[in-house]
N, C-alpha and C. Protein backbone atom coordinates (compact mmCIF):
# COMPACT_ATOMS: atom_id res chain seq x y z
N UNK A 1 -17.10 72.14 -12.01
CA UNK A 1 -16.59 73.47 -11.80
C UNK A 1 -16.22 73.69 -10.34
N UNK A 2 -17.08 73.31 -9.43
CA UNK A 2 -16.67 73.48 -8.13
C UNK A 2 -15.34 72.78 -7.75
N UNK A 3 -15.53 71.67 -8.26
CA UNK A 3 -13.98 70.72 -7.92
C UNK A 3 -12.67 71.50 -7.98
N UNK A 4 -12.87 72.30 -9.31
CA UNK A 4 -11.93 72.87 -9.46
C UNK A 4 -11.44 74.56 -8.79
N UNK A 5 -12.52 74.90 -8.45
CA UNK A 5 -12.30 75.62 -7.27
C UNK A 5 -11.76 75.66 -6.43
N UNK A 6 -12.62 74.11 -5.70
CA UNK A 6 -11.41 74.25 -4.26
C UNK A 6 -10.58 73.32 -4.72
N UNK A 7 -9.52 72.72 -5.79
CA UNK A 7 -8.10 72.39 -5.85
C UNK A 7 -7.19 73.59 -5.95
N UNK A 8 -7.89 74.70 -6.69
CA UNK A 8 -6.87 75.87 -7.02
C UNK A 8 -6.61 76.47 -5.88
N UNK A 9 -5.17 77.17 -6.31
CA UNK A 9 -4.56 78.08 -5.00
C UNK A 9 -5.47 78.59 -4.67
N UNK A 10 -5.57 78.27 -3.05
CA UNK A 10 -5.75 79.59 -2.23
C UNK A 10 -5.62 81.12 -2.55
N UNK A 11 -6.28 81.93 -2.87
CA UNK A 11 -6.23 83.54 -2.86
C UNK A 11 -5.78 83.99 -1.83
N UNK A 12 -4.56 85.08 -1.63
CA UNK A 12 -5.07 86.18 -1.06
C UNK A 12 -6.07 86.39 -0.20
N UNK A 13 -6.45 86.09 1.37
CA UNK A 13 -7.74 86.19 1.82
C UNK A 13 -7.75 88.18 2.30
N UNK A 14 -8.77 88.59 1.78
CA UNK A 14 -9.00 89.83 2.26
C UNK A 14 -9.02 90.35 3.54
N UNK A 15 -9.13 90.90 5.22
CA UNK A 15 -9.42 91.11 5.93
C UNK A 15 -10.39 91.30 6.22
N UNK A 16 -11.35 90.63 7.30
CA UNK A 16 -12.88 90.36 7.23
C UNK A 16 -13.30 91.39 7.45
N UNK A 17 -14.41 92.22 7.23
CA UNK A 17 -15.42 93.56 7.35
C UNK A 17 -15.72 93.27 8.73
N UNK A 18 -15.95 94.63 9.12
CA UNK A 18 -16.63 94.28 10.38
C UNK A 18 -18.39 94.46 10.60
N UNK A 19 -18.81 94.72 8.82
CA UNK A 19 -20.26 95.25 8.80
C UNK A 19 -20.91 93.66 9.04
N UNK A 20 -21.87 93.18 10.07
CA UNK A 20 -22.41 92.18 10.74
C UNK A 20 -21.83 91.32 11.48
N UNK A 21 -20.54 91.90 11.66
CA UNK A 21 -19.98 91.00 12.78
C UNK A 21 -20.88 91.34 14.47
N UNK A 22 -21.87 91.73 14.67
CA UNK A 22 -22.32 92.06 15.82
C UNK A 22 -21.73 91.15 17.10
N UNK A 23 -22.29 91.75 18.52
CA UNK A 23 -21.74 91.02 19.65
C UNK A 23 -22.46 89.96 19.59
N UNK A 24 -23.55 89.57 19.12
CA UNK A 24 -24.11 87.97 18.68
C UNK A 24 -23.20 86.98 18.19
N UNK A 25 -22.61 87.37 17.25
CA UNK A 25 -22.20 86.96 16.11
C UNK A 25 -20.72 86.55 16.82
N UNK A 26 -20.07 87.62 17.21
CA UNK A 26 -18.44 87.58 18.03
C UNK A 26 -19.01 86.23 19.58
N UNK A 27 -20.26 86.00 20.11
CA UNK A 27 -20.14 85.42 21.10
C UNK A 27 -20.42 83.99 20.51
N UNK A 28 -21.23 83.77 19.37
CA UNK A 28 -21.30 82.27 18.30
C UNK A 28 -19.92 82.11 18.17
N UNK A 29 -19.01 82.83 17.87
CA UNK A 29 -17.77 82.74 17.22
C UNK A 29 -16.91 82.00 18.39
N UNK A 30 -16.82 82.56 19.47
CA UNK A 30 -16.01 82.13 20.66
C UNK A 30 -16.45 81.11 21.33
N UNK A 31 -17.77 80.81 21.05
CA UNK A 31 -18.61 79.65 21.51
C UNK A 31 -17.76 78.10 20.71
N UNK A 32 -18.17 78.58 18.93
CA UNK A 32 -17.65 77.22 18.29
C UNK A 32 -16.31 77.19 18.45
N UNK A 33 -15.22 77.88 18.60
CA UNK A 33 -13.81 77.87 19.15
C UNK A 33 -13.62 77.12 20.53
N UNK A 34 -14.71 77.58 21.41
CA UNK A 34 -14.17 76.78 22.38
C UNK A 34 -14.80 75.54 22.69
N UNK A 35 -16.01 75.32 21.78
CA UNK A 35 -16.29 73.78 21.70
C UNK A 35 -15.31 72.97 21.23
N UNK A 36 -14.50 72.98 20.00
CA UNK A 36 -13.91 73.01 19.07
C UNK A 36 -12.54 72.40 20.19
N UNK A 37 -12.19 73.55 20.98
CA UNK A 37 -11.23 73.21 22.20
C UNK A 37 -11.70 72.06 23.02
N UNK A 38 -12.61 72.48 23.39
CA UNK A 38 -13.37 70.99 24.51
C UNK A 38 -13.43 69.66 23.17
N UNK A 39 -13.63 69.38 22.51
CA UNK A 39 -13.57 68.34 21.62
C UNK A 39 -11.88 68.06 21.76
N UNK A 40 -11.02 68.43 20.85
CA UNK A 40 -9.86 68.38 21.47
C UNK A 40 -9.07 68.03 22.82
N UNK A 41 -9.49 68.24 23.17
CA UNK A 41 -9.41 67.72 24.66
C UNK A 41 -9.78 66.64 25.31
N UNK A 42 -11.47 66.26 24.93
CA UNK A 42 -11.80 65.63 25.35
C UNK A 42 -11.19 64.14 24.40
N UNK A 43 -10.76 64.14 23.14
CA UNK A 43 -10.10 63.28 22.04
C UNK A 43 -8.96 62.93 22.93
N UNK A 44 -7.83 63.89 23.18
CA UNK A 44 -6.71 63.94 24.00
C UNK A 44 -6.98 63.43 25.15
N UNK A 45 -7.70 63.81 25.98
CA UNK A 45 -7.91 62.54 26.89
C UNK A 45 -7.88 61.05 27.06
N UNK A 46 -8.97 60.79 25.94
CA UNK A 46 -9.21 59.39 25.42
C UNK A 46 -8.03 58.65 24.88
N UNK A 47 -6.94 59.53 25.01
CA UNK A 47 -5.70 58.40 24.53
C UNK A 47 -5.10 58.50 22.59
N UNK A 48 -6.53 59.75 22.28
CA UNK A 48 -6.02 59.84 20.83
C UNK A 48 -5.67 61.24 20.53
N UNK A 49 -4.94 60.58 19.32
CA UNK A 49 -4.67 62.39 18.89
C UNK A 49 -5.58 63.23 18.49
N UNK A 50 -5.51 64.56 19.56
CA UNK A 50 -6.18 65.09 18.71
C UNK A 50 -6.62 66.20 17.38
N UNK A 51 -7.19 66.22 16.92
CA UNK A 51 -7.46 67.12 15.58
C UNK A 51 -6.91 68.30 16.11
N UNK A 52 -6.45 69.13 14.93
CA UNK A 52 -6.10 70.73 15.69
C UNK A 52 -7.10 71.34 14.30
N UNK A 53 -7.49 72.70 15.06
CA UNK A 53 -9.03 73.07 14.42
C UNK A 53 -8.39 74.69 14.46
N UNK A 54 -8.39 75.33 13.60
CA UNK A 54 -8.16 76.51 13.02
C UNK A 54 -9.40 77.35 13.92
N UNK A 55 -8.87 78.99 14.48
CA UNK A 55 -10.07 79.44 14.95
C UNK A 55 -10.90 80.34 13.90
N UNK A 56 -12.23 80.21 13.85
CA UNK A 56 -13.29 80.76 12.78
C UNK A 56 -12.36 82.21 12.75
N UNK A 57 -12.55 82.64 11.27
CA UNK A 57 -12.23 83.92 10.71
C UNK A 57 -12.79 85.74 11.94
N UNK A 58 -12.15 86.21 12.01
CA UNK A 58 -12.47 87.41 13.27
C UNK A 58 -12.02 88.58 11.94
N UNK A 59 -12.65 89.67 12.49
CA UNK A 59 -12.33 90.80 11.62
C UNK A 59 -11.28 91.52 12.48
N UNK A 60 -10.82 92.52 11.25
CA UNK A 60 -9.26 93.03 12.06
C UNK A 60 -9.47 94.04 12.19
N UNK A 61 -9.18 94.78 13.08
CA UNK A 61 -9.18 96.30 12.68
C UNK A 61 -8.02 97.34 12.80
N UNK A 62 -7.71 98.58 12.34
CA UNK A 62 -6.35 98.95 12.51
C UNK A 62 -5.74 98.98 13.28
N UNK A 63 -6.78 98.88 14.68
CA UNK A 63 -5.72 98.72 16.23
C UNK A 63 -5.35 97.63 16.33
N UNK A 64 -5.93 96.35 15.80
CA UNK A 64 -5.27 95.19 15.54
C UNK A 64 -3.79 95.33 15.17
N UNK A 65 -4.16 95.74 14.05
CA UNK A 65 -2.91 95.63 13.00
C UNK A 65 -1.79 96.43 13.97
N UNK A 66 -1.97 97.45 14.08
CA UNK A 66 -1.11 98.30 14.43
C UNK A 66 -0.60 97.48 16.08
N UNK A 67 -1.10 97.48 16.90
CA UNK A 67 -0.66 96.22 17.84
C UNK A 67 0.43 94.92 17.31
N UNK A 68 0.00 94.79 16.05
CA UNK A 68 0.75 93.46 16.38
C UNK A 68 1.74 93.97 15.67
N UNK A 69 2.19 95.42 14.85
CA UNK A 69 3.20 95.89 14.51
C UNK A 69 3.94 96.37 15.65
N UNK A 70 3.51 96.61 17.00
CA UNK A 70 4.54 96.95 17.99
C UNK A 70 4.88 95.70 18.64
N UNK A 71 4.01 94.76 19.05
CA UNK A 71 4.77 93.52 19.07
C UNK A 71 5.25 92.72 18.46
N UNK A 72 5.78 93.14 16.84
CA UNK A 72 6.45 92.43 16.14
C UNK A 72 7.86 93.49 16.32
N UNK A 73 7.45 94.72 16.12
CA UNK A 73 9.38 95.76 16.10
C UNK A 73 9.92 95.34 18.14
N UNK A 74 8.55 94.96 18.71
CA UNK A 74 9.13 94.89 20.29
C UNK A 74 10.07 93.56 20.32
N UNK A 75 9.79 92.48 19.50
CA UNK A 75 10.19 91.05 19.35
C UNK A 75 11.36 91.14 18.24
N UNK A 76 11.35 92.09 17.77
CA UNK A 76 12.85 92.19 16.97
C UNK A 76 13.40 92.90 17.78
N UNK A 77 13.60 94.02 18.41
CA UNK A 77 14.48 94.75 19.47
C UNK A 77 15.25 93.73 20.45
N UNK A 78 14.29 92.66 21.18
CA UNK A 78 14.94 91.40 21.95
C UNK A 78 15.62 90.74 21.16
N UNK A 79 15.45 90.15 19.92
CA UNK A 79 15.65 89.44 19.36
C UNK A 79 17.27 90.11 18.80
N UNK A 80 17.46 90.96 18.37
CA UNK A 80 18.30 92.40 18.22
C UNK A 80 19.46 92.35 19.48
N UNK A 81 19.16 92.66 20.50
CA UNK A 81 19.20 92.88 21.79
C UNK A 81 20.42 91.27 22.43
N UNK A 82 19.46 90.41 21.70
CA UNK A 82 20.31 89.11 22.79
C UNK A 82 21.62 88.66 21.55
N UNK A 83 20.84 88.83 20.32
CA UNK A 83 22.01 88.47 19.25
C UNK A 83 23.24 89.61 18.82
N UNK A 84 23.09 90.69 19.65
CA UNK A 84 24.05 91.25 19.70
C UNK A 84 24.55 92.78 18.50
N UNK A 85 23.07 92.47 17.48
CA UNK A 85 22.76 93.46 16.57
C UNK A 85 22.33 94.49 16.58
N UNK A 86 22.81 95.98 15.55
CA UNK A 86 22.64 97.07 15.91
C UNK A 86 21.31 97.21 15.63
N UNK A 87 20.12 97.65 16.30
CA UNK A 87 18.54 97.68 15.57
C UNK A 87 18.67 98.46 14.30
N UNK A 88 17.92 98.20 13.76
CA UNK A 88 17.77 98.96 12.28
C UNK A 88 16.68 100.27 13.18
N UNK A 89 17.40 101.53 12.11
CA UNK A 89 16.41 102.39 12.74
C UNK A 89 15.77 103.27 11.39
């Protein structure tokens, strides 16, 4: 049963809660990310390739979201802007 778990599609991942994400928890998080980096690196050094490592799951919150909706309409305006198109308004 499990096998077949993880062969099936990927879901939909939900947006992580932020109930126990504490500042413990957010400084473990940035810790194994940047080990994760120093491994990488230190591989890349040695002459090999190295692994690329996804960063652990972070919770979002609406100022997230909403942020990366002004730097996504700010990156279409340039984008808009150099190709010579009227912005959608």
């Amino acid at each position: 049963m499990a096998e077949g778990l993880a062969q099936a599609a990927p879901a939909q991942q939900r947006p992580m809660s932020l109930a126990g994400f504490d500042p413990i928890r957010a400084l473990l998080t940035q810790l194994v990310d940047a080990i994760n980096v120093n491994t990488a690196a230190t591989i890349a050094a040695a002459g090999a390739d190295p692994p690329t490592f996804d960063p652990l799951p972070r919770p979002e919150t609406e100022l997230d979201r909403a942020r990366a909706r002004v730097r996504s309409q700010a990156r279409q305006a340039l984008t808009d802007l150099f190709l010579g198109r009227t912005p959608a308004t």
